[in-house]
PDB file of N, CA and C in Angstrom:
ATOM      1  N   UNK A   1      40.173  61.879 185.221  1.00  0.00           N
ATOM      2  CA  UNK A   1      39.020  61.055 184.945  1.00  0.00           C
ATOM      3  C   UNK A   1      39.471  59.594 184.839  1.00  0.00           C
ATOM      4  N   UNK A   2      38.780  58.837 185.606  1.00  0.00           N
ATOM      5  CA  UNK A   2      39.226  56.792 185.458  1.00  0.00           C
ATOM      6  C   UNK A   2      38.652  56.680 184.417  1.00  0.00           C
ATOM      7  N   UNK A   3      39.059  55.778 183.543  1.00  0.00           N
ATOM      8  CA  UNK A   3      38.350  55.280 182.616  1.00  0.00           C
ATOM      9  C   UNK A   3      38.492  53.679 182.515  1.00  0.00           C
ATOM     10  N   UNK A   4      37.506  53.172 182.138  1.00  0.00           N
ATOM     11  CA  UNK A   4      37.666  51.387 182.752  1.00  0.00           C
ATOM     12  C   UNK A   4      36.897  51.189 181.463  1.00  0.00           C
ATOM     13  N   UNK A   5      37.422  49.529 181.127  1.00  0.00           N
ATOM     14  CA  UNK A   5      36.435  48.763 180.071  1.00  0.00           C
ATOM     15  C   UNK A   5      36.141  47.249 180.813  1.00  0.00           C
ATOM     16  N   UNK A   6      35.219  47.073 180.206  1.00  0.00           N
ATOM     17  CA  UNK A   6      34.757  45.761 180.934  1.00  0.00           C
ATOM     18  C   UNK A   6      34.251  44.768 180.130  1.00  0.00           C
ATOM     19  N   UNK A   7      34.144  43.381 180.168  1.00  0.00           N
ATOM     20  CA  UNK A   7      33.740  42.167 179.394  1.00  0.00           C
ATOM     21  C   UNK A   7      33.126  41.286 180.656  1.00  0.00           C
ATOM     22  N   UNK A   8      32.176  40.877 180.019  1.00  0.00           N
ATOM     23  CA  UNK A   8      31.394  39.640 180.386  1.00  0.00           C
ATOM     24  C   UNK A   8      31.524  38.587 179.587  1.00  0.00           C
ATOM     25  N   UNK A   9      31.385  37.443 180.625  1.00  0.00           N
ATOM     26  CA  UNK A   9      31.468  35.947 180.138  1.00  0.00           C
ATOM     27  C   UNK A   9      30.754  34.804 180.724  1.00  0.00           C
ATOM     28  N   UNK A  10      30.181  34.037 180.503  1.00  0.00           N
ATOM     29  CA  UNK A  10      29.991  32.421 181.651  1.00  0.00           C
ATOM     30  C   UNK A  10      30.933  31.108 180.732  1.00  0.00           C
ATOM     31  N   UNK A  11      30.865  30.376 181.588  1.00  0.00           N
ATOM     32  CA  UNK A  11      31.387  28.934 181.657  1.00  0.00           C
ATOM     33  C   UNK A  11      30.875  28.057 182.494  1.00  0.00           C
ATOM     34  N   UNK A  12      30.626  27.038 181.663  1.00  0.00           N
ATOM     35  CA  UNK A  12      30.025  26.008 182.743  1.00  0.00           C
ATOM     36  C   UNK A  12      31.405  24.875 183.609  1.00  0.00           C
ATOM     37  N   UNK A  13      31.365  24.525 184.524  1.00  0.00           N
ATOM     38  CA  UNK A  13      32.567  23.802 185.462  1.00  0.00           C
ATOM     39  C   UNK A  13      31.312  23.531 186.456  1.00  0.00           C
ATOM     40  N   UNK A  14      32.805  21.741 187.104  1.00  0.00           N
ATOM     41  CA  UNK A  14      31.690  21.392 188.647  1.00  0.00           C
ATOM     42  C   UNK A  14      33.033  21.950 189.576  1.00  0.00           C
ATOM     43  N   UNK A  15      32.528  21.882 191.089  1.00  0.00           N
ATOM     44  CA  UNK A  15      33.583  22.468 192.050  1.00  0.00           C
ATOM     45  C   UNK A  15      33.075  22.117 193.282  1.00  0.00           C
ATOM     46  N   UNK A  16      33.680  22.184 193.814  1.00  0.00           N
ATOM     47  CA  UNK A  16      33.458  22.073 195.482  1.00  0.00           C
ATOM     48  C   UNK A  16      34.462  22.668 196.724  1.00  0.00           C
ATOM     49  N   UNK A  17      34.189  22.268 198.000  1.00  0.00           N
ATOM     50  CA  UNK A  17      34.499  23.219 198.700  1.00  0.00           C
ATOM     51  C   UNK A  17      34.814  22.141 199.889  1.00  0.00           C
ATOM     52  N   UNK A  18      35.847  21.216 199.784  1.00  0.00           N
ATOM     53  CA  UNK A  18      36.612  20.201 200.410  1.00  0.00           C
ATOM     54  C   UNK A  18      35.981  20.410 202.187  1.00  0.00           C
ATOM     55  N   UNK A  19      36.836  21.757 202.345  1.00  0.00           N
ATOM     56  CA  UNK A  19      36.962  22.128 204.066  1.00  0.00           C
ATOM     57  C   UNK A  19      35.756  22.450 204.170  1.00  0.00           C
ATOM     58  N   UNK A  20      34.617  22.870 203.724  1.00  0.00           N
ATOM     59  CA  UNK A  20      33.092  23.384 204.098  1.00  0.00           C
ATOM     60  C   UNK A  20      33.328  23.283 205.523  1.00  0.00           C
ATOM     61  N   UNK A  21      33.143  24.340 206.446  1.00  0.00           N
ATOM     62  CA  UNK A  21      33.066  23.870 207.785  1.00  0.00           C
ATOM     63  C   UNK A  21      31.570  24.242 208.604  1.00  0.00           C
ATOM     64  N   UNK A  22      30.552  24.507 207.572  1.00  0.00           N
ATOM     65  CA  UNK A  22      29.366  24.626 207.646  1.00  0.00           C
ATOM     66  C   UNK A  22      28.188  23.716 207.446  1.00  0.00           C
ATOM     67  N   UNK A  23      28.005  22.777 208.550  1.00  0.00           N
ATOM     68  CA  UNK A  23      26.689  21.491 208.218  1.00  0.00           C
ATOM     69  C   UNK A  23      26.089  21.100 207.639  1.00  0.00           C
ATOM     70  N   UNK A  24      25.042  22.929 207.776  1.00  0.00           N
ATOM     71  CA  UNK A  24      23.830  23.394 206.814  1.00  0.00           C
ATOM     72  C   UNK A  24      23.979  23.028 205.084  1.00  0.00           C
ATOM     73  N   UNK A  25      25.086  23.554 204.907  1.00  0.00           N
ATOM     74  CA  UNK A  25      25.791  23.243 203.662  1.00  0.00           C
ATOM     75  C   UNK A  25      27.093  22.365 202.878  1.00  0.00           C
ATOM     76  N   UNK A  26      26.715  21.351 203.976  1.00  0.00           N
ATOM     77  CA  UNK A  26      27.851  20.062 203.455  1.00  0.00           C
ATOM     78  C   UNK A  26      27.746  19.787 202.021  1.00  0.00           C
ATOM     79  N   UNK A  27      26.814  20.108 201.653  1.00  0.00           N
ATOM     80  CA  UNK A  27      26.796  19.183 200.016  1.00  0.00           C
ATOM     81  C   UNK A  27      27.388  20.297 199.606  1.00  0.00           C
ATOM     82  N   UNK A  28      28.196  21.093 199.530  1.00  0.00           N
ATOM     83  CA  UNK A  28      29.407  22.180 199.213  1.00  0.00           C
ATOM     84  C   UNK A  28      30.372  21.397 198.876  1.00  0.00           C
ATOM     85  N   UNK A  29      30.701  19.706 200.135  1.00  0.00           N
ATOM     86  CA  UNK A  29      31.674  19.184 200.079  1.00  0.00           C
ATOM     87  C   UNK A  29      31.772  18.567 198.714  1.00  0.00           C
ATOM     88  N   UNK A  30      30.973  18.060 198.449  1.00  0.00           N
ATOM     89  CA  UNK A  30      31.200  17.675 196.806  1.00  0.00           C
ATOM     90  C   UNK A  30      31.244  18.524 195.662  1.00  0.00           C
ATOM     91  N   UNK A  31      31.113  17.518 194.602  1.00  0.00           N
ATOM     92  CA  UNK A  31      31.138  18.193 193.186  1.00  0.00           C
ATOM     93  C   UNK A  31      29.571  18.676 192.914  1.00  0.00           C
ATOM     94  N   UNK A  32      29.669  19.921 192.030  1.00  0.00           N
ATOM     95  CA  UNK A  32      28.334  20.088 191.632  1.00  0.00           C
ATOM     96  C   UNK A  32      28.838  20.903 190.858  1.00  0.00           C
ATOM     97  N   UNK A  33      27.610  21.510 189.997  1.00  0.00           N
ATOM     98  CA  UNK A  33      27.783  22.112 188.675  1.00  0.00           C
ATOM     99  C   UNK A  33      27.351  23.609 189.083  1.00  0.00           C
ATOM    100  N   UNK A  34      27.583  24.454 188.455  1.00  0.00           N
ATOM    101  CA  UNK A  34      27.634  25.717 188.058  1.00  0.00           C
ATOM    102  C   UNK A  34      28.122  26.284 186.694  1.00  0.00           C
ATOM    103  N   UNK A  35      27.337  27.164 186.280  1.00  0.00           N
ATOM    104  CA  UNK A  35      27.256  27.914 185.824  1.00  0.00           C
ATOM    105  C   UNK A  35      28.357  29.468 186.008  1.00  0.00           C
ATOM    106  N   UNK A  36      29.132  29.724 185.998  1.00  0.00           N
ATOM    107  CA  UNK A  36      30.607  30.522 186.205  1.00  0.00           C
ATOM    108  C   UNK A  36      29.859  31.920 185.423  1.00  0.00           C
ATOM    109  N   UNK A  37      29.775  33.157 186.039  1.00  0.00           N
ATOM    110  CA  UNK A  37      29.071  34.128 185.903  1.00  0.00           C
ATOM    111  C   UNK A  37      30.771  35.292 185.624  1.00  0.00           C
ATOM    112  N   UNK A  38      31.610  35.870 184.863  1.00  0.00           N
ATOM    113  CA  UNK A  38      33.022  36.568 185.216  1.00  0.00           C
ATOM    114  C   UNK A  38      32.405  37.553 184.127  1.00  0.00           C
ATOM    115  N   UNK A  39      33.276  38.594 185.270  1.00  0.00           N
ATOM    116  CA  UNK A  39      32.737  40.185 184.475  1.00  0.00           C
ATOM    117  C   UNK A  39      34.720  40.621 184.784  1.00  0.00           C
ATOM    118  N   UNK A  40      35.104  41.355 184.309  1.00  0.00           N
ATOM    119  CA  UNK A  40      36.139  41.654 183.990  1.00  0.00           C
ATOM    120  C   UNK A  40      36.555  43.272 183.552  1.00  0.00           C
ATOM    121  N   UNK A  41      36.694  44.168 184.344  1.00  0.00           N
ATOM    122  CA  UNK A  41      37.150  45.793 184.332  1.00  0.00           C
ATOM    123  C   UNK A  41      39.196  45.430 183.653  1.00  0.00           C
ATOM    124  N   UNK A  42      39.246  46.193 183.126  1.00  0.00           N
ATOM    125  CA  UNK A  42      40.610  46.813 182.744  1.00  0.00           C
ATOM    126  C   UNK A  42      40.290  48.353 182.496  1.00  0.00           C
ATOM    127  N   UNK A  43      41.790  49.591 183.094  1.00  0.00           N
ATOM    128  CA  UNK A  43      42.160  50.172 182.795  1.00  0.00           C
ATOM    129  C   UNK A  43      42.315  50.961 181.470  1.00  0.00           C
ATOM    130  N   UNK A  44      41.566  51.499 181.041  1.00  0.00           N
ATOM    131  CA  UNK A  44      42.033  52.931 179.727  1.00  0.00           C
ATOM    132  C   UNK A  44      42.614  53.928 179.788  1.00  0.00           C
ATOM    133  N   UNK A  45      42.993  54.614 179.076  1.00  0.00           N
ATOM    134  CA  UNK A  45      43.879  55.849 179.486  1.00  0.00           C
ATOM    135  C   UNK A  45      42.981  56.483 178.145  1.00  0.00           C
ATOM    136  N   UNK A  46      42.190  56.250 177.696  1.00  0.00           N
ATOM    137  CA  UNK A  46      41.937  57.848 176.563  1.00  0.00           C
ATOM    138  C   UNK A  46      40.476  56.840 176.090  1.00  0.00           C
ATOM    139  N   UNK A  47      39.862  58.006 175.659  1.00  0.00           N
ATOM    140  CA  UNK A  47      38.837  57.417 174.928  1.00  0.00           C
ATOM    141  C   UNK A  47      38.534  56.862 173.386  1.00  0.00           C
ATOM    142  N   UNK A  48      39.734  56.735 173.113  1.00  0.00           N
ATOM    143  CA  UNK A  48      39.816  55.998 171.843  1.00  0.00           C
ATOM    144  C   UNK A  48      40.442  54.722 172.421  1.00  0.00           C
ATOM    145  N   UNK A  49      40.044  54.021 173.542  1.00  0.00           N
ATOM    146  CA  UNK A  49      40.625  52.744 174.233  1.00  0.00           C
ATOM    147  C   UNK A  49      41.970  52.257 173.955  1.00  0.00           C
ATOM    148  N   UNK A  50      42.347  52.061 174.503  1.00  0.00           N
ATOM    149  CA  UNK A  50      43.604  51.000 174.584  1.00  0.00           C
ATOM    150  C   UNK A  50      43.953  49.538 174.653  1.00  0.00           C
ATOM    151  N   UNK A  51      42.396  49.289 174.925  1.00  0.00           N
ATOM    152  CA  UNK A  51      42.241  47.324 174.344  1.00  0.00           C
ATOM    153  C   UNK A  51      40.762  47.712 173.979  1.00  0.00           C
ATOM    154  N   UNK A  52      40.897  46.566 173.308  1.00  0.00           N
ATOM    155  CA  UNK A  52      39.305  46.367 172.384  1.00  0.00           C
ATOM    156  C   UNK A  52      39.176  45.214 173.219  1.00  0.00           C
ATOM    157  N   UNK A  53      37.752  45.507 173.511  1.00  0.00           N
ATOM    158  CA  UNK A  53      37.021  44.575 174.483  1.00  0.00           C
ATOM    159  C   UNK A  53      36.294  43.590 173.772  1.00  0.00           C
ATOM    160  N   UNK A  54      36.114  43.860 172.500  1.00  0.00           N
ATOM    161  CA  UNK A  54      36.281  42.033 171.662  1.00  0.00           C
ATOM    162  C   UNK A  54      37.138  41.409 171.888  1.00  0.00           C
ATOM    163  N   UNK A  55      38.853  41.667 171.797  1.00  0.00           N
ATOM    164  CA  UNK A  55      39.906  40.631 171.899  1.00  0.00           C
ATOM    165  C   UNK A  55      40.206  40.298 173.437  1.00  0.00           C
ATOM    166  N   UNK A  56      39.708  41.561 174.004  1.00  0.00           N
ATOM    167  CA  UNK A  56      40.069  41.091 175.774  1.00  0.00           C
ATOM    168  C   UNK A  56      39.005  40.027 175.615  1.00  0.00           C
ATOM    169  N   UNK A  57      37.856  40.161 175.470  1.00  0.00           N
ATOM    170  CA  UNK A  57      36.710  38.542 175.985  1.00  0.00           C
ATOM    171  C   UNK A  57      37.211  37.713 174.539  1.00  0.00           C
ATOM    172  N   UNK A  58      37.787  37.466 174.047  1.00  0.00           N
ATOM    173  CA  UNK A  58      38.354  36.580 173.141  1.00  0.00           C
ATOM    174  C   UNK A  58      39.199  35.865 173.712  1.00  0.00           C
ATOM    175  N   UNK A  59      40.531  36.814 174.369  1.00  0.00           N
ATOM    176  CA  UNK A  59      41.541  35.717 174.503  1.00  0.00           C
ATOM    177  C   UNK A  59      41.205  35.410 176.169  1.00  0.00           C
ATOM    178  N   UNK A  60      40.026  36.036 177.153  1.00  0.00           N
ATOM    179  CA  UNK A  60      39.766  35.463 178.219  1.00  0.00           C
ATOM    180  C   UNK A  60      39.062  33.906 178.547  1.00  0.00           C
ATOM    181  N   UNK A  61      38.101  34.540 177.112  1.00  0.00           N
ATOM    182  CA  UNK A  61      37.514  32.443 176.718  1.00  0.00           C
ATOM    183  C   UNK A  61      37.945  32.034 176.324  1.00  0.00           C
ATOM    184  N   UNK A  62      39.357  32.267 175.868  1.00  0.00           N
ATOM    185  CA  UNK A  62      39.932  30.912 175.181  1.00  0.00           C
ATOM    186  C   UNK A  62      40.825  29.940 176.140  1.00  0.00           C
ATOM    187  N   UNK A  63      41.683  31.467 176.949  1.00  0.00           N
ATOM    188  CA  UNK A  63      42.396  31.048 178.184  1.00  0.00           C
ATOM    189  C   UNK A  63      41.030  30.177 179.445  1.00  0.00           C
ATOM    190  N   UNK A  64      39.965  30.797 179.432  1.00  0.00           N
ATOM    191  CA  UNK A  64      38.925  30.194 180.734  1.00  0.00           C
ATOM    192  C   UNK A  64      38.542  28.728 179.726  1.00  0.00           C
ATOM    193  N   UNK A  65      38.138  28.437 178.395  1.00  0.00           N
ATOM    194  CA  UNK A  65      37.950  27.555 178.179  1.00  0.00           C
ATOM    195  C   UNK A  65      39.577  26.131 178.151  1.00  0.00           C
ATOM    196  N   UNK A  66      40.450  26.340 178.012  1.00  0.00           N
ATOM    197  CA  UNK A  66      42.054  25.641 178.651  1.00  0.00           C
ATOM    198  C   UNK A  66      41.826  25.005 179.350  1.00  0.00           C
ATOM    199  N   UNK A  67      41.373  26.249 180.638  1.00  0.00           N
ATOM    200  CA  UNK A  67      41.896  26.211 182.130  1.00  0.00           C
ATOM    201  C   UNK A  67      40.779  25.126 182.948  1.00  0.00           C
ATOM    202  N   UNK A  68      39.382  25.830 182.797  1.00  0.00           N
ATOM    203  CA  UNK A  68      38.515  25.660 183.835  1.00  0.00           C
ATOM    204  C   UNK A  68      36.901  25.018 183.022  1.00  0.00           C
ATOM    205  N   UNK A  69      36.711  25.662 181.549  1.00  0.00           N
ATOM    206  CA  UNK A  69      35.813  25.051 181.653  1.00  0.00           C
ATOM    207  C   UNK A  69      35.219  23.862 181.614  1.00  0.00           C
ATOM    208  N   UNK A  70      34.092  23.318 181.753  1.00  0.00           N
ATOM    209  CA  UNK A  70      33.742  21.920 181.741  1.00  0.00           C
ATOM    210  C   UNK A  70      34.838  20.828 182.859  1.00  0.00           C
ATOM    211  N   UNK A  71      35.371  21.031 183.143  1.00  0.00           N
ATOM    212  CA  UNK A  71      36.725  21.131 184.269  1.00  0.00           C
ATOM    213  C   UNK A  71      35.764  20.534 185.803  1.00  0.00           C
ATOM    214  N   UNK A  72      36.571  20.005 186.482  1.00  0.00           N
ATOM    215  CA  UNK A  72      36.418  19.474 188.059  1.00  0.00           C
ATOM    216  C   UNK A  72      37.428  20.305 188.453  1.00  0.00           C
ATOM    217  N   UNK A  73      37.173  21.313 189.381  1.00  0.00           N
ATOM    218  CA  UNK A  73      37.952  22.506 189.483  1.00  0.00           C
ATOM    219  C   UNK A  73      38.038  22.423 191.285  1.00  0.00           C
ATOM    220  N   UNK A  74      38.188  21.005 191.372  1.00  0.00           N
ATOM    221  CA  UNK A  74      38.290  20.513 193.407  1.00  0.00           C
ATOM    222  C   UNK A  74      38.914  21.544 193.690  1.00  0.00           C
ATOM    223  N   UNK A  75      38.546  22.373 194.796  1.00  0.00           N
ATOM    224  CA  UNK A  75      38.718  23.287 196.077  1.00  0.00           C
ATOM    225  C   UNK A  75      38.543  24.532 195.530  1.00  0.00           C
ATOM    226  N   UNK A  76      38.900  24.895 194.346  1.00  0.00           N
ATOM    227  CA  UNK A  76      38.896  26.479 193.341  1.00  0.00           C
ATOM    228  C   UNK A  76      37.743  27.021 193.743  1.00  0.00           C
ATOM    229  N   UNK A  77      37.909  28.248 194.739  1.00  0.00           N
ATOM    230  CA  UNK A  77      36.611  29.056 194.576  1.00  0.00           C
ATOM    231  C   UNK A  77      36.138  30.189 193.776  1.00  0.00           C
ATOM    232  N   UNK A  78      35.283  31.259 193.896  1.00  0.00           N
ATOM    233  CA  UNK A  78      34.776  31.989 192.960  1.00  0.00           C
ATOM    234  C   UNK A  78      36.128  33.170 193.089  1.00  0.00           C
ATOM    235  N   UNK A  79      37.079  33.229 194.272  1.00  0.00           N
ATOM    236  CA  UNK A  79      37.887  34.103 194.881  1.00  0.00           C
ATOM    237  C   UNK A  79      39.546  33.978 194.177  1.00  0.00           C
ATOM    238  N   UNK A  80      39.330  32.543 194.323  1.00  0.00           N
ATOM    239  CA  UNK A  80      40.673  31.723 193.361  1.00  0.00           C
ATOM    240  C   UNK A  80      40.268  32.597 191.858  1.00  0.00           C
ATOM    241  N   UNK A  81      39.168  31.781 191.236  1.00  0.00           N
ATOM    242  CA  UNK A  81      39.217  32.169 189.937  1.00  0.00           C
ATOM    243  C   UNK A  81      39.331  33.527 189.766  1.00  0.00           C
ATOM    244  N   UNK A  82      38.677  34.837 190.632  1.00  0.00           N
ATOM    245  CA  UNK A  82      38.890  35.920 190.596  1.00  0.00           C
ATOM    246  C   UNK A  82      40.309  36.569 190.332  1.00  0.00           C
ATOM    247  N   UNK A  83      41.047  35.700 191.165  1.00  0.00           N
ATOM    248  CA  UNK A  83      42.405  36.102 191.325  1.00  0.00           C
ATOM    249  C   UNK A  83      43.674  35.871 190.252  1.00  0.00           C
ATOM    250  N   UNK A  84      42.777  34.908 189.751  1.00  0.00           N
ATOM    251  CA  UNK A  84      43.504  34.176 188.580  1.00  0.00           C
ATOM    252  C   UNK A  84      44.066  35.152 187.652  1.00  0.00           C
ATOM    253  N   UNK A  85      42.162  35.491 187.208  1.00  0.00           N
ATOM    254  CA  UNK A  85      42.151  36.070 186.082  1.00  0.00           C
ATOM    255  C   UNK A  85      42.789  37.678 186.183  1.00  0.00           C
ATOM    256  N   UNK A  86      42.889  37.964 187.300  1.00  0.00           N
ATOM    257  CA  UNK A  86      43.539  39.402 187.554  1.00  0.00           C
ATOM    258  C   UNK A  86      44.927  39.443 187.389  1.00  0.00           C
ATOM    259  N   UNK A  87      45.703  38.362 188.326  1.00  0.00           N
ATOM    260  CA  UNK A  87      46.992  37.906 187.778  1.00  0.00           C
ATOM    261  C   UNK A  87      47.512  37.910 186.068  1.00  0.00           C
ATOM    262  N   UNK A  88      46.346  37.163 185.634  1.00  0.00           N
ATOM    263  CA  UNK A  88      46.853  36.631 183.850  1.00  0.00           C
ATOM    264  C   UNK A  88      46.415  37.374 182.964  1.00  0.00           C
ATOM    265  N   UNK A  89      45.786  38.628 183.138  1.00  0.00           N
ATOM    266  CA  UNK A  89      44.923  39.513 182.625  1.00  0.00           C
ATOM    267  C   UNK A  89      45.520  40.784 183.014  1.00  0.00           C
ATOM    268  N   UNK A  90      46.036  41.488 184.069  1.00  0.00           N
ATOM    269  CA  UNK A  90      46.037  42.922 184.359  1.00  0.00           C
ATOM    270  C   UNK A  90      44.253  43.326 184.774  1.00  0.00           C
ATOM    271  N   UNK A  91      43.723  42.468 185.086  1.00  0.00           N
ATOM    272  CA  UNK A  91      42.612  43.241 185.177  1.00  0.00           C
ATOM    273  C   UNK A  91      42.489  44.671 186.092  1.00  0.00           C
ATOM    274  N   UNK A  92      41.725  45.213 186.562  1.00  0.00           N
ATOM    275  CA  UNK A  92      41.938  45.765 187.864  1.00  0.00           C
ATOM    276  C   UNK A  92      40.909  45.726 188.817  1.00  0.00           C
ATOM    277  N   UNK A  93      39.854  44.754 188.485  1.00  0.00           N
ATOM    278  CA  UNK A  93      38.697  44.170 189.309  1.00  0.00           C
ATOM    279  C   UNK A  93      37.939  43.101 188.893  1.00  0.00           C
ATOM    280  N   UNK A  94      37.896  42.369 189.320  1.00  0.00           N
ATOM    281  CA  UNK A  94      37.326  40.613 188.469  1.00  0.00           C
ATOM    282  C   UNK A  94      35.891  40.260 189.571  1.00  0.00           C
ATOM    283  N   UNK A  95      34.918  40.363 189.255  1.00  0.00           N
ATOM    284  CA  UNK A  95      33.697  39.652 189.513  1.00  0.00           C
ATOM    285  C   UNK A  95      33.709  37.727 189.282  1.00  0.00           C
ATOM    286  N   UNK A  96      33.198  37.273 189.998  1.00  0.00           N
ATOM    287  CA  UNK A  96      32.933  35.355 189.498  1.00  0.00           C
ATOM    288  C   UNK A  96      31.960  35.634 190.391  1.00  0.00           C
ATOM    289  N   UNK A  97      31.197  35.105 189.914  1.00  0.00           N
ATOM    290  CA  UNK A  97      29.369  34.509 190.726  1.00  0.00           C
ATOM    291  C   UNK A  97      29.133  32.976 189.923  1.00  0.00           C
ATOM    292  N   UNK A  98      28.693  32.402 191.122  1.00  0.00           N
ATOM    293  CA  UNK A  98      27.825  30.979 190.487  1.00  0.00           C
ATOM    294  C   UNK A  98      26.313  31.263 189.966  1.00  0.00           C
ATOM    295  N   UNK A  99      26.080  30.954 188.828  1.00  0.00           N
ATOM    296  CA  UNK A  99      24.944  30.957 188.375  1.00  0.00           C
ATOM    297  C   UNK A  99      24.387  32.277 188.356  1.00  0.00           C
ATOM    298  N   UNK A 100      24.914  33.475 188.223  1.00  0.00           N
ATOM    299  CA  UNK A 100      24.656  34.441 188.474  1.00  0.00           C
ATOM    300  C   UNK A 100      23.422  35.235 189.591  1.00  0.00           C
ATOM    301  N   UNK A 101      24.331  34.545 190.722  1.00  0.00           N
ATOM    302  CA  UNK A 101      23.806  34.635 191.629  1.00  0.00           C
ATOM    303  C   UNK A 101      24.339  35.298 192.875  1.00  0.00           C
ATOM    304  N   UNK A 102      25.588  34.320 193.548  1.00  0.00           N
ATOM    305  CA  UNK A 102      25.976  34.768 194.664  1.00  0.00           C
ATOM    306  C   UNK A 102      27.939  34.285 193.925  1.00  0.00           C
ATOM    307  N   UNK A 103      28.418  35.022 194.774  1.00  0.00           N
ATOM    308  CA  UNK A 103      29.933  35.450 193.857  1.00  0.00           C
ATOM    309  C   UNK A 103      31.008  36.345 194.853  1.00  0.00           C
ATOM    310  N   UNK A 104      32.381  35.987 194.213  1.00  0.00           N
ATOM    311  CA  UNK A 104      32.981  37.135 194.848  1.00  0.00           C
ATOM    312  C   UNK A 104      33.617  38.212 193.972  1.00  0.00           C
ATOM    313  N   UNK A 105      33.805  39.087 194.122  1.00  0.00           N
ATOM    314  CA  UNK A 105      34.831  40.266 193.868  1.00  0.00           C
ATOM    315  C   UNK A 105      36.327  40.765 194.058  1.00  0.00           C
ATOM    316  N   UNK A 106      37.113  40.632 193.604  1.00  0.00           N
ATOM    317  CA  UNK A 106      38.655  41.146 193.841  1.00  0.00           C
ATOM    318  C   UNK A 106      39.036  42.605 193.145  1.00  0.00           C
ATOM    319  N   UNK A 107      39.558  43.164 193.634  1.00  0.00           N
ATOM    320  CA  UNK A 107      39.913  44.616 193.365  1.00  0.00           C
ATOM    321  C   UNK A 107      41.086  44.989 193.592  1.00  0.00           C
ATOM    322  N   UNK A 108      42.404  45.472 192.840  1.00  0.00           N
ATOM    323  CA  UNK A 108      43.246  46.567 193.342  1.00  0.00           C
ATOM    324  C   UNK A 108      43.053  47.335 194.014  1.00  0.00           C
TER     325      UNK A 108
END
């Protein structure tokens, strides 16, 4: 049986998307604001858990508030930050959406 725990979070940051190689959506090329939408799966092994998912979204906002929030986060996409947090976390699948909207996914 898998067993997974998960935390949700937002942060607000501006960002942009330098190379945009899409017309329609040049104003990508600049800064703009968002709203940072991160959902966050880790690994359990028993059902008496093995992290408490209070201290996992504890020490994830403290580390996302450091890093990124309120932050000019030039070229960082929703894929970067995904990756980040999987790296510095163990996660084993990281969600980021803007505004809880449109977003990417990373997975083991």
């Amino acid at each position: 049986m898998k067993r997974e725990i998960f935390i949700k979070t937002s942060f607000a940051a501006l960002h942009n998307w330098p190379a945009c190689p899409f017309e329609e959506v040049r104003y990508l090329r600049r800064l703009h604001r968002h709203i940072f939408h991160v959902q966050a799966w880790f690994p359990v092994h028993h059902n008496d858990r093995d992290l408490e998912f209070i201290k996992v979204k504890q020490d994830i906002n403290l580390w996302i508030r450091n890093k990124w929030e309120d932050q000019e986060l030039i070229g960082i996409s929703c894929e970067m930050m995904a990756e980040a947090l999987m790296n510095n976390f163990g996660c084993s699948k990281v969600t980021v959406s803007e505004d809880n909207e449109n977003g990417a996914t990373i997975e083991k």
